[in-house]
N, C-alpha and C. Protein backbone atom coordinates (compact mmCIF):
# COMPACT_ATOMS: atom_id res chain seq x y z
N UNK A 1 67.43 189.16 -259.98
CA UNK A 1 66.76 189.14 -258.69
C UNK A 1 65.62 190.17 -258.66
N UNK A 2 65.88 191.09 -259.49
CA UNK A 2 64.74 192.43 -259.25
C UNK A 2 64.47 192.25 -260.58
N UNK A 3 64.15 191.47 -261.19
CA UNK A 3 63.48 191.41 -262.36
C UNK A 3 61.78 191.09 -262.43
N UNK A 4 61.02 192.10 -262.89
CA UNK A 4 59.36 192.10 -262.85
C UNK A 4 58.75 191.95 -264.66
N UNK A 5 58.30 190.70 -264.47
CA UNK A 5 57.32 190.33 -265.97
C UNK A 5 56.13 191.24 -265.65
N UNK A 6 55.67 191.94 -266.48
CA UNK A 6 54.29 192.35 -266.48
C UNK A 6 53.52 192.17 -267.57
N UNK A 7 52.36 191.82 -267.07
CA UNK A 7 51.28 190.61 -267.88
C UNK A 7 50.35 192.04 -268.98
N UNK A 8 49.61 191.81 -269.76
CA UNK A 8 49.54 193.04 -270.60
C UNK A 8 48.26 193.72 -269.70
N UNK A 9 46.99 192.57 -268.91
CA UNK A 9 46.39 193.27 -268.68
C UNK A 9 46.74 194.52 -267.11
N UNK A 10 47.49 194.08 -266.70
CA UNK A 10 48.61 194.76 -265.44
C UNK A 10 48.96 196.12 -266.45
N UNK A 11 49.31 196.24 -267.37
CA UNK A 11 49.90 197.45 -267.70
C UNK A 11 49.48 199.07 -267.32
N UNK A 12 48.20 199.09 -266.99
CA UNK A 12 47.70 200.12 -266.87
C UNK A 12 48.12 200.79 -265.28
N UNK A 13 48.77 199.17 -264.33
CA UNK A 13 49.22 199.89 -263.23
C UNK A 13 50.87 200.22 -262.84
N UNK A 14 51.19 200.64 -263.94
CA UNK A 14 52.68 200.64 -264.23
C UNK A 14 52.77 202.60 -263.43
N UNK A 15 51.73 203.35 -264.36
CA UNK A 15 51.96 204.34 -264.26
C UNK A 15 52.28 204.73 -262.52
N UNK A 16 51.46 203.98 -261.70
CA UNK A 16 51.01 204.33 -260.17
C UNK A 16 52.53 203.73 -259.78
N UNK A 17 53.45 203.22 -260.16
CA UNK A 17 54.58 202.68 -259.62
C UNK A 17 55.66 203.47 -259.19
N UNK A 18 55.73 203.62 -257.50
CA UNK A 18 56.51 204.77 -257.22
C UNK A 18 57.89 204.61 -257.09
N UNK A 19 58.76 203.18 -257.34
CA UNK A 19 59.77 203.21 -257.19
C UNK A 19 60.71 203.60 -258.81
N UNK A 20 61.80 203.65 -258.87
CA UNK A 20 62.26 203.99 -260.26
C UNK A 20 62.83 202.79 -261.00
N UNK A 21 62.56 203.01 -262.05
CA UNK A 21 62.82 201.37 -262.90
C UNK A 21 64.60 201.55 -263.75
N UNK A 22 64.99 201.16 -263.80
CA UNK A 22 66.64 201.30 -264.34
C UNK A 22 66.25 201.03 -265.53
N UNK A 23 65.95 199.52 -265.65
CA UNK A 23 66.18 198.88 -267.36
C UNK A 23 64.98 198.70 -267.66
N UNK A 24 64.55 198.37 -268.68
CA UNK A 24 62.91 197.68 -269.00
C UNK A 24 63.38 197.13 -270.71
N UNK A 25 62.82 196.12 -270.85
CA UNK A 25 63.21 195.29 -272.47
C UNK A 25 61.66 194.62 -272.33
N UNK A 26 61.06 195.48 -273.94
CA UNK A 26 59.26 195.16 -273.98
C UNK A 26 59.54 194.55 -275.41
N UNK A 27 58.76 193.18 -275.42
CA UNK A 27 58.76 192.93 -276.40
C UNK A 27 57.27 193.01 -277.68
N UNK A 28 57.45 193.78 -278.29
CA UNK A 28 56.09 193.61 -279.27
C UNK A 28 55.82 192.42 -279.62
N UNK A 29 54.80 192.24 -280.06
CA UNK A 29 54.50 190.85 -280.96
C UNK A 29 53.24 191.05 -282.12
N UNK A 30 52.25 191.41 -281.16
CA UNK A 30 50.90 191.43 -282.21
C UNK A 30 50.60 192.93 -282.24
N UNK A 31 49.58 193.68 -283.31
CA UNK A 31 48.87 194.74 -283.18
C UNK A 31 48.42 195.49 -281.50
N UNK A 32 47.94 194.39 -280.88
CA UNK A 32 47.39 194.74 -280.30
C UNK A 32 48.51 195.27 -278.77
N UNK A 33 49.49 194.88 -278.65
CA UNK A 33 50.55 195.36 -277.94
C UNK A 33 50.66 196.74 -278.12
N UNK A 34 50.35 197.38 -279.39
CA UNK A 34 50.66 199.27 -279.73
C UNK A 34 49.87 199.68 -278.45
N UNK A 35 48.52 199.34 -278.38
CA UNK A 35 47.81 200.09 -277.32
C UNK A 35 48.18 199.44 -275.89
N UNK A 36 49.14 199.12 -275.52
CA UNK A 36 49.85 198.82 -274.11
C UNK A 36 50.84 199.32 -274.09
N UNK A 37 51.83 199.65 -275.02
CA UNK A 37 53.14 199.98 -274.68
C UNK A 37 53.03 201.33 -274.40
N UNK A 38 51.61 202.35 -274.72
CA UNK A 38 52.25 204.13 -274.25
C UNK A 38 52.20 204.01 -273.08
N UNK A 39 51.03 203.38 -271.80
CA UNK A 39 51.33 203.95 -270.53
C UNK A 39 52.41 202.91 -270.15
N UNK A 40 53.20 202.38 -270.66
CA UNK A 40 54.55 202.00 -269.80
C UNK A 40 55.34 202.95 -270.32
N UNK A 41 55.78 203.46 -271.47
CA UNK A 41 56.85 204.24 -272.17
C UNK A 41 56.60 205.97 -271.08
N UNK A 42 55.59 206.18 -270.86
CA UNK A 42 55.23 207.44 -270.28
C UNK A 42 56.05 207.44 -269.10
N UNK A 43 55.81 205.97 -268.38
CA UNK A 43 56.20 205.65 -266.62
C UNK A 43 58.20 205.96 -267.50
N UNK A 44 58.49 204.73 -268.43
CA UNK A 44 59.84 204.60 -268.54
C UNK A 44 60.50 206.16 -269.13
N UNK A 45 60.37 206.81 -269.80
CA UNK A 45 60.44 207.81 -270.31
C UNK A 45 60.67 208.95 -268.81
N UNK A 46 59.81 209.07 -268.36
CA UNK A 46 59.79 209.82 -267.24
C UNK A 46 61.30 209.40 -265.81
N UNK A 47 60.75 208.54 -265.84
CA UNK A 47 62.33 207.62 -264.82
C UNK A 47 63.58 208.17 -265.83
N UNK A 48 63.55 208.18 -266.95
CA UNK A 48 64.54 208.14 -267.80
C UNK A 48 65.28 206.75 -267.82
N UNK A 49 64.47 206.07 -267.60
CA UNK A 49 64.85 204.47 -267.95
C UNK A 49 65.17 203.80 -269.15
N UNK A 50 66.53 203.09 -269.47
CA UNK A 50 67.12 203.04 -270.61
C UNK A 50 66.09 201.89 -270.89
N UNK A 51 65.48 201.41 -271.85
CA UNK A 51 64.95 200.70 -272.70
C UNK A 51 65.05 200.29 -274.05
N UNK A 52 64.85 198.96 -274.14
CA UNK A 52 64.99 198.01 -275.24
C UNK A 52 63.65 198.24 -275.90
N UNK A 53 63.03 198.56 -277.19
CA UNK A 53 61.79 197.96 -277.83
C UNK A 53 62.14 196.98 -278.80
N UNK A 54 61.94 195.64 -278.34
CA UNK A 54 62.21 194.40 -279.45
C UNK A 54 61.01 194.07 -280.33
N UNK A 55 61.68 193.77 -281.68
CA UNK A 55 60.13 193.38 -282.25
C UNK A 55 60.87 192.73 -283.60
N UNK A 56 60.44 191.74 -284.12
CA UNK A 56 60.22 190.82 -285.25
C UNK A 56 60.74 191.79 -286.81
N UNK A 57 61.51 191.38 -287.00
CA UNK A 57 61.97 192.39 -288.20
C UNK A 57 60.72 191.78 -289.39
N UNK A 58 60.03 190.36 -289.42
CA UNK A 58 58.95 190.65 -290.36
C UNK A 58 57.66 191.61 -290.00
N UNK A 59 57.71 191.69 -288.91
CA UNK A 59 56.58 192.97 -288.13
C UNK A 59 56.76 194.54 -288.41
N UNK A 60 57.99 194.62 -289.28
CA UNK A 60 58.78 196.64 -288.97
C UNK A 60 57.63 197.49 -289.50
N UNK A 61 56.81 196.48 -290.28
CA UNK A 61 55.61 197.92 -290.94
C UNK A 61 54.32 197.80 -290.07
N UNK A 62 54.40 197.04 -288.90
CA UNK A 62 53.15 197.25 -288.06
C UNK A 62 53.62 198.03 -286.70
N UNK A 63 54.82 198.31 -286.79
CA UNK A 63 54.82 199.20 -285.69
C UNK A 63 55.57 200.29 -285.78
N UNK A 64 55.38 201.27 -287.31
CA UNK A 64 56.51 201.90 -287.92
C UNK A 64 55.63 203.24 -287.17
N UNK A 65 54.64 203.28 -286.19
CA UNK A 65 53.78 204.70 -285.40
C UNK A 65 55.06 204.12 -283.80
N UNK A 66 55.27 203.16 -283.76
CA UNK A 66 55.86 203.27 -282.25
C UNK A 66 57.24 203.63 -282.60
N UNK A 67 57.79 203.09 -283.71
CA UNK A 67 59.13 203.92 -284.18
C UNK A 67 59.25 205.45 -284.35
N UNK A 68 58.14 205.66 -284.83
CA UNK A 68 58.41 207.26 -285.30
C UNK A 68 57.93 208.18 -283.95
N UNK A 69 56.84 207.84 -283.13
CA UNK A 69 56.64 208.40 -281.86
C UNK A 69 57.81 208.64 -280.95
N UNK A 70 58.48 207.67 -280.56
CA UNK A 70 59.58 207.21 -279.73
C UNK A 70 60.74 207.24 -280.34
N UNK A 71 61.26 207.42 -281.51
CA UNK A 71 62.41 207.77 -282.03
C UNK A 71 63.51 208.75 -281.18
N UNK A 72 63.06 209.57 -281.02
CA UNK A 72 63.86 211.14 -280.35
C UNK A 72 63.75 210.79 -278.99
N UNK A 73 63.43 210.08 -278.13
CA UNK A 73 63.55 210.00 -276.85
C UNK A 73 64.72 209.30 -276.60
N UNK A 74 65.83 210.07 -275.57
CA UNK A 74 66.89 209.73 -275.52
C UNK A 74 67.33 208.48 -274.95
N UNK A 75 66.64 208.07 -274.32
CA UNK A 75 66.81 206.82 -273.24
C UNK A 75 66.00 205.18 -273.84
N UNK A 76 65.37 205.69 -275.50
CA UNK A 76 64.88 204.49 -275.76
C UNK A 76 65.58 203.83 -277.14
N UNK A 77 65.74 202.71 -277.52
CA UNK A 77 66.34 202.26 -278.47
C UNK A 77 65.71 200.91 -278.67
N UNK A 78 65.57 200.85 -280.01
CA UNK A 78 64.89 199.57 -280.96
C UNK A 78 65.59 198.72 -281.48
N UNK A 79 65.02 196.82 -281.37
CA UNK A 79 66.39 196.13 -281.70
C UNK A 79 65.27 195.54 -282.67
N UNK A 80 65.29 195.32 -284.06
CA UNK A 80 64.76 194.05 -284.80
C UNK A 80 65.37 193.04 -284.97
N UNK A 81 64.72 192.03 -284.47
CA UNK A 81 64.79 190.92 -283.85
C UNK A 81 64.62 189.95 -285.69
N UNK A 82 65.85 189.06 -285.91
CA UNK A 82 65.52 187.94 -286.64
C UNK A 82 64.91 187.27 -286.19
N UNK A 83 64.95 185.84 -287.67
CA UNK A 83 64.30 184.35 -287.24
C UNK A 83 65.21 183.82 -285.90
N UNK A 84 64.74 184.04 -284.53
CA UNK A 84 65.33 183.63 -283.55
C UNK A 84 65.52 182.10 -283.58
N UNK A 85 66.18 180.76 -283.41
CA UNK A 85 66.06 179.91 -283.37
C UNK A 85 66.82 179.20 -282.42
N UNK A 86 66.85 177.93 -282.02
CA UNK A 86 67.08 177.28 -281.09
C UNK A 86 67.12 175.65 -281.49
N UNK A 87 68.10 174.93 -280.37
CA UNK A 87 68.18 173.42 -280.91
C UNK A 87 67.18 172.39 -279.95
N UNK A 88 66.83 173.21 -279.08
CA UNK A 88 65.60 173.04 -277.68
C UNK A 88 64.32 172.94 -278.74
N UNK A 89 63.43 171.42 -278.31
CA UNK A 89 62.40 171.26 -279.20
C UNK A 89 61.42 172.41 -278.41
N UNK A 90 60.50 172.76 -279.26
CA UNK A 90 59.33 173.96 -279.00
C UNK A 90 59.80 175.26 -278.58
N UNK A 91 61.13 175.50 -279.03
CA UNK A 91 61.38 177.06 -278.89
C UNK A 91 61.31 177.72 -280.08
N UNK A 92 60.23 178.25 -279.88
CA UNK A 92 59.61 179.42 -281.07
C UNK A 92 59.20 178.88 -281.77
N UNK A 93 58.14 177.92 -281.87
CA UNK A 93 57.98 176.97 -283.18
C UNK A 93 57.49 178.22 -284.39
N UNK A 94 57.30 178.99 -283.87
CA UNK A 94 56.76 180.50 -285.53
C UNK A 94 58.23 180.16 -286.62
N UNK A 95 59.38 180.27 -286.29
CA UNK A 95 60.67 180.26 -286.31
C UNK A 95 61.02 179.43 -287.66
N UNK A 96 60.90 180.25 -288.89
CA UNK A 96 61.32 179.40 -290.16
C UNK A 96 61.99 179.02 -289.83
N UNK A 97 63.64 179.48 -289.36
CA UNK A 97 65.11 178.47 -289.28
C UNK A 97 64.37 177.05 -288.54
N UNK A 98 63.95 177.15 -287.80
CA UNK A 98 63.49 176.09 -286.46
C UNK A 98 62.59 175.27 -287.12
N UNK A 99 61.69 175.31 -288.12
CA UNK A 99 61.04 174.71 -289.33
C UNK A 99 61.89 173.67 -289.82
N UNK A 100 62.30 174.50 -290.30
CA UNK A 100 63.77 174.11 -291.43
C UNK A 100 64.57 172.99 -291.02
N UNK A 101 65.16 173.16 -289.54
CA UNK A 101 65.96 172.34 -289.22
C UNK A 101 65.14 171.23 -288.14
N UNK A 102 63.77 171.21 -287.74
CA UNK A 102 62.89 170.08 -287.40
C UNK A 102 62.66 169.12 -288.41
N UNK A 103 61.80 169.73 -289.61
CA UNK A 103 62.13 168.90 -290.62
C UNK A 103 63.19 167.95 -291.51
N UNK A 104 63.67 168.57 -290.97
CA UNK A 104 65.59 168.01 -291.52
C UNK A 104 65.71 167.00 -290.72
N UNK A 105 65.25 167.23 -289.52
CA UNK A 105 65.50 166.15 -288.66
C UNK A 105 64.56 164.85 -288.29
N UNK A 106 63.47 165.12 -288.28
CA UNK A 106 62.91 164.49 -288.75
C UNK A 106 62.53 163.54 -289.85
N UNK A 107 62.30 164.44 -291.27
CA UNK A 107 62.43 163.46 -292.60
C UNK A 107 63.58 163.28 -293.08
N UNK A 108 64.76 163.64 -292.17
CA UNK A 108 66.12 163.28 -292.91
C UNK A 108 66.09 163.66 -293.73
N UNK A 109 65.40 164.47 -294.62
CA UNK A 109 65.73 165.26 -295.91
C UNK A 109 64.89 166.73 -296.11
N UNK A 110 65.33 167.33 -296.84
CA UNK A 110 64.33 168.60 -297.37
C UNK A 110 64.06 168.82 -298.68
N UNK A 111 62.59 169.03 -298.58
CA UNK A 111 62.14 169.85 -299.89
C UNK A 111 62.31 171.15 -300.62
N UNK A 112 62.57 171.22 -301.55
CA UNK A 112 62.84 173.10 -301.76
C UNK A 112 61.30 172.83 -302.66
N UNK A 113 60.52 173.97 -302.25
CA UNK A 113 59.62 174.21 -302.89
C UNK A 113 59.20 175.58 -302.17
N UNK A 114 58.93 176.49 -303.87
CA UNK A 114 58.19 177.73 -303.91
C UNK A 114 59.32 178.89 -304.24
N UNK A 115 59.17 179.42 -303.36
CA UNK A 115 60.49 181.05 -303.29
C UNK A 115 61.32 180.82 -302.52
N UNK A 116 62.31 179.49 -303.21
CA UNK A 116 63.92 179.28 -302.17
C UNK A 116 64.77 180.74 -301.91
N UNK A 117 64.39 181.31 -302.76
CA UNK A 117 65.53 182.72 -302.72
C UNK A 117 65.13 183.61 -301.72
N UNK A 118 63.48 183.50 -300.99
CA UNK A 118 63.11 184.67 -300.40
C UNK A 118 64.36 185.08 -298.87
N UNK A 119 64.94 185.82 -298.45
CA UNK A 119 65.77 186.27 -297.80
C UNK A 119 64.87 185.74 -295.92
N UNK A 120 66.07 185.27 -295.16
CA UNK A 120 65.73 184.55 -293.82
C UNK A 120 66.70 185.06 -292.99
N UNK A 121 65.84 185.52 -291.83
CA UNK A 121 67.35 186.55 -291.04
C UNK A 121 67.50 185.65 -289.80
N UNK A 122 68.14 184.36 -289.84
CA UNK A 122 68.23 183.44 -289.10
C UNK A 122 69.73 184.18 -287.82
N UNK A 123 68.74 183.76 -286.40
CA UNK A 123 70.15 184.18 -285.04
C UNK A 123 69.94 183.37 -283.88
N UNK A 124 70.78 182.75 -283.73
CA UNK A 124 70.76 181.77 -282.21
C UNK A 124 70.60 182.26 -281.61
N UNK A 125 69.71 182.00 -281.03
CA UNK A 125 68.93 182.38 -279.09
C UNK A 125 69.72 182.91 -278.77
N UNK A 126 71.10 182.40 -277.99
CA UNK A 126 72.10 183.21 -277.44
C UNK A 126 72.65 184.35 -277.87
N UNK A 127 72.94 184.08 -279.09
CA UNK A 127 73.46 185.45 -279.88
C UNK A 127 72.55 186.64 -279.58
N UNK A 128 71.71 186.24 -279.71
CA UNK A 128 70.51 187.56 -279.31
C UNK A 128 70.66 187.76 -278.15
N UNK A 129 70.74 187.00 -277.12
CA UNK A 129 71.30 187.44 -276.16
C UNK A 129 71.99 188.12 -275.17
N UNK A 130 73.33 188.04 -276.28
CA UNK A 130 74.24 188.47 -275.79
C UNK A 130 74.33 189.85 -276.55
N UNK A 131 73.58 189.93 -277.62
CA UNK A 131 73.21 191.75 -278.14
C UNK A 131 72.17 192.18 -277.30
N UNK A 132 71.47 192.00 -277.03
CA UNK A 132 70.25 192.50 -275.82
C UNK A 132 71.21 193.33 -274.50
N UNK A 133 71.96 191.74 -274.45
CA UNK A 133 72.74 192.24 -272.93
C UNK A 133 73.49 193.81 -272.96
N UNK A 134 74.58 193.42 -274.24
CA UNK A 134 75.73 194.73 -274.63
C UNK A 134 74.99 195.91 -274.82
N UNK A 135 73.52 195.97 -275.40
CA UNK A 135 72.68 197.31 -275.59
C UNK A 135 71.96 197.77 -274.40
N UNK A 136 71.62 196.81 -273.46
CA UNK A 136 70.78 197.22 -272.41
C UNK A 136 72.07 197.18 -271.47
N UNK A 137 72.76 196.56 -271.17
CA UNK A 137 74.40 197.39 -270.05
C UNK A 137 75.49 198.15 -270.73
N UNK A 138 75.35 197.98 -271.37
CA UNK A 138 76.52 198.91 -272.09
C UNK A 138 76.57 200.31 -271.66
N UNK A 139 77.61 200.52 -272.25
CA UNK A 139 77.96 202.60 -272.34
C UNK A 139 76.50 202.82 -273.40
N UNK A 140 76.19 204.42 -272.93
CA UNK A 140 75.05 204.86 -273.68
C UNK A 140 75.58 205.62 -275.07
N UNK A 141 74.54 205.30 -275.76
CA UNK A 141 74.92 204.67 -277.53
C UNK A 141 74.09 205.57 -277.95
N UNK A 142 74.58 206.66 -279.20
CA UNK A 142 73.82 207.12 -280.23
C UNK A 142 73.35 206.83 -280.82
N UNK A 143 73.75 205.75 -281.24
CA UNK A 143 72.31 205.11 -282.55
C UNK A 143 71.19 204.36 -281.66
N UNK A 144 70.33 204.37 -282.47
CA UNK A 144 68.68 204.35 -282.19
C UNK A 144 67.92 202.98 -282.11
N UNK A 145 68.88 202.16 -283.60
CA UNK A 145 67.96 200.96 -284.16
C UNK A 145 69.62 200.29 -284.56
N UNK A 146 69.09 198.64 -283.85
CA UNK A 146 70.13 197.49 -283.52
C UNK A 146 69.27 196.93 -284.20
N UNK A 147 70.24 195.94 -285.50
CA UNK A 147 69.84 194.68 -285.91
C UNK A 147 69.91 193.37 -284.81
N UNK A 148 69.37 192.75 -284.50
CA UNK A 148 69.76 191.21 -283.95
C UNK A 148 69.83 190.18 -285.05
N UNK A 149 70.16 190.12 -285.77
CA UNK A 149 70.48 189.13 -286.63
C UNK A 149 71.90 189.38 -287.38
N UNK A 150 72.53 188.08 -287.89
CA UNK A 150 73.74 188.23 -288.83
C UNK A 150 73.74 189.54 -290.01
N UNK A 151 75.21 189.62 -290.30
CA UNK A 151 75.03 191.03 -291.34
C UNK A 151 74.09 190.64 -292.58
N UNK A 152 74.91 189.04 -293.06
CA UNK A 152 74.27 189.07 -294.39
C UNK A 152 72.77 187.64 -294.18
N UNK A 153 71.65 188.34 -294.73
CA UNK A 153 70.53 187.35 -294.19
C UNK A 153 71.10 186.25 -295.26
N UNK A 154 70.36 184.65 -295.08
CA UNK A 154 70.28 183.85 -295.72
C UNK A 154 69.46 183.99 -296.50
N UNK A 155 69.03 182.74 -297.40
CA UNK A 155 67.66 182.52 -298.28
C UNK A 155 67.71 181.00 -297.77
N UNK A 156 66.25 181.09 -297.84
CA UNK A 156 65.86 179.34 -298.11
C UNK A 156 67.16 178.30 -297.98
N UNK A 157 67.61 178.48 -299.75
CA UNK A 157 67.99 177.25 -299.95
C UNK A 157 69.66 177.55 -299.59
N UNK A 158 69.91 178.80 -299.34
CA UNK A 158 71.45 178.45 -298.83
C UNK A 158 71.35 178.18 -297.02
N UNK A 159 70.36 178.26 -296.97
CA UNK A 159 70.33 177.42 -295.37
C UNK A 159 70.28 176.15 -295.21
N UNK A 160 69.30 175.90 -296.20
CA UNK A 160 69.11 174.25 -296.65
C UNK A 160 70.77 173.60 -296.74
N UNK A 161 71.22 174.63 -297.14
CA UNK A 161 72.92 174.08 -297.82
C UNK A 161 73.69 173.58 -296.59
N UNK A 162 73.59 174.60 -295.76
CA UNK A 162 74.58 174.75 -294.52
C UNK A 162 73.67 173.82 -293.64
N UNK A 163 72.60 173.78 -293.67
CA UNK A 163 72.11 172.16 -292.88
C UNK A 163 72.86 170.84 -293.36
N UNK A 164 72.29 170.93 -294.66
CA UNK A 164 73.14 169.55 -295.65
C UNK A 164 74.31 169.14 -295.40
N UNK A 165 75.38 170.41 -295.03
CA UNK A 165 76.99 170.09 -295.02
C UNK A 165 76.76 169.70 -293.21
N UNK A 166 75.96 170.32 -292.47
CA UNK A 166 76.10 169.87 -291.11
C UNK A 166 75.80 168.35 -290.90
């Protein structure tokens, strides 16, 4: 009910916001998000507002200055985010797993071609979900940095596999 999206070019009026914010979950995506997220972290930081920073575990070396800035602040914590995927057509089409299993469905079959072995950190929408939820309500947690994805990643072609047997 009290939930507020804020659009990136809005960010700059975060700071002027006099009421206090509880939760906040920002998601990175591109480069250009680094230069939006300090004046919200300043506003959240200050509230002492527990916060989520989500971001793309193939992204960890473009935002390894917002990790190391924000590390030591007690109230903030980082989740890398797997190949999120979904059985809903056009959710996340970026989404190798979601590739993977359109095509499957589509040509009724798959190709392995190139680097089947390269490692795929495939996690159902929900599942992420429901780790978002437990880190952002939960009891407050010492560790810093949450995987969202399964322990052990896939590759390529053992996903291909577990499609095949489905």
């Amino acid at each position: 009910e009290n939930f507020y999206r804020i659009k990136p070019e809005s960010v700059s009026l975060i700071k002027s916001l006099e009421e206090k914010i509880d939760y906040a979950v920002i998601f990175l995506e591109k480069n250009r998000d680094k230069n939006l997220v300090a004046p919200i972290l300043e506003k959240l930081i200050e509230d002492r507002t527990k916060t989520l920073i989500l971001f793309d575990i193939y992204n960890l070396e473009n935002f390894y200055d917002i990790l190391l800035k924000y590390k030591d602040s007690p109230t903030i914590y980082f989740l890398f985010l797997g190949d999120v995927y979904a059985e809903l057509t056009g959710f996340n089409p970026q989404s190798k797993t979601s590739k993977i299993i359109k095509n499957a469905i589509k040509n009724k079959s798959l190709v392995l071609a190139g680097n089947d072995l390269k490692p795929l950190f495939p996690i159902y929408y929900k599942d992420a979900i429901v780790g978002i939820d437990q880190i952002l309500f939960g009891p407050k947690l010492t560790q810093k940095f949450f995987y969202l994805f399964y322990n052990h990643p896939q590759t390529y072609i053992s996903t291909i596999h577990i499609i095949k047997r489905v």
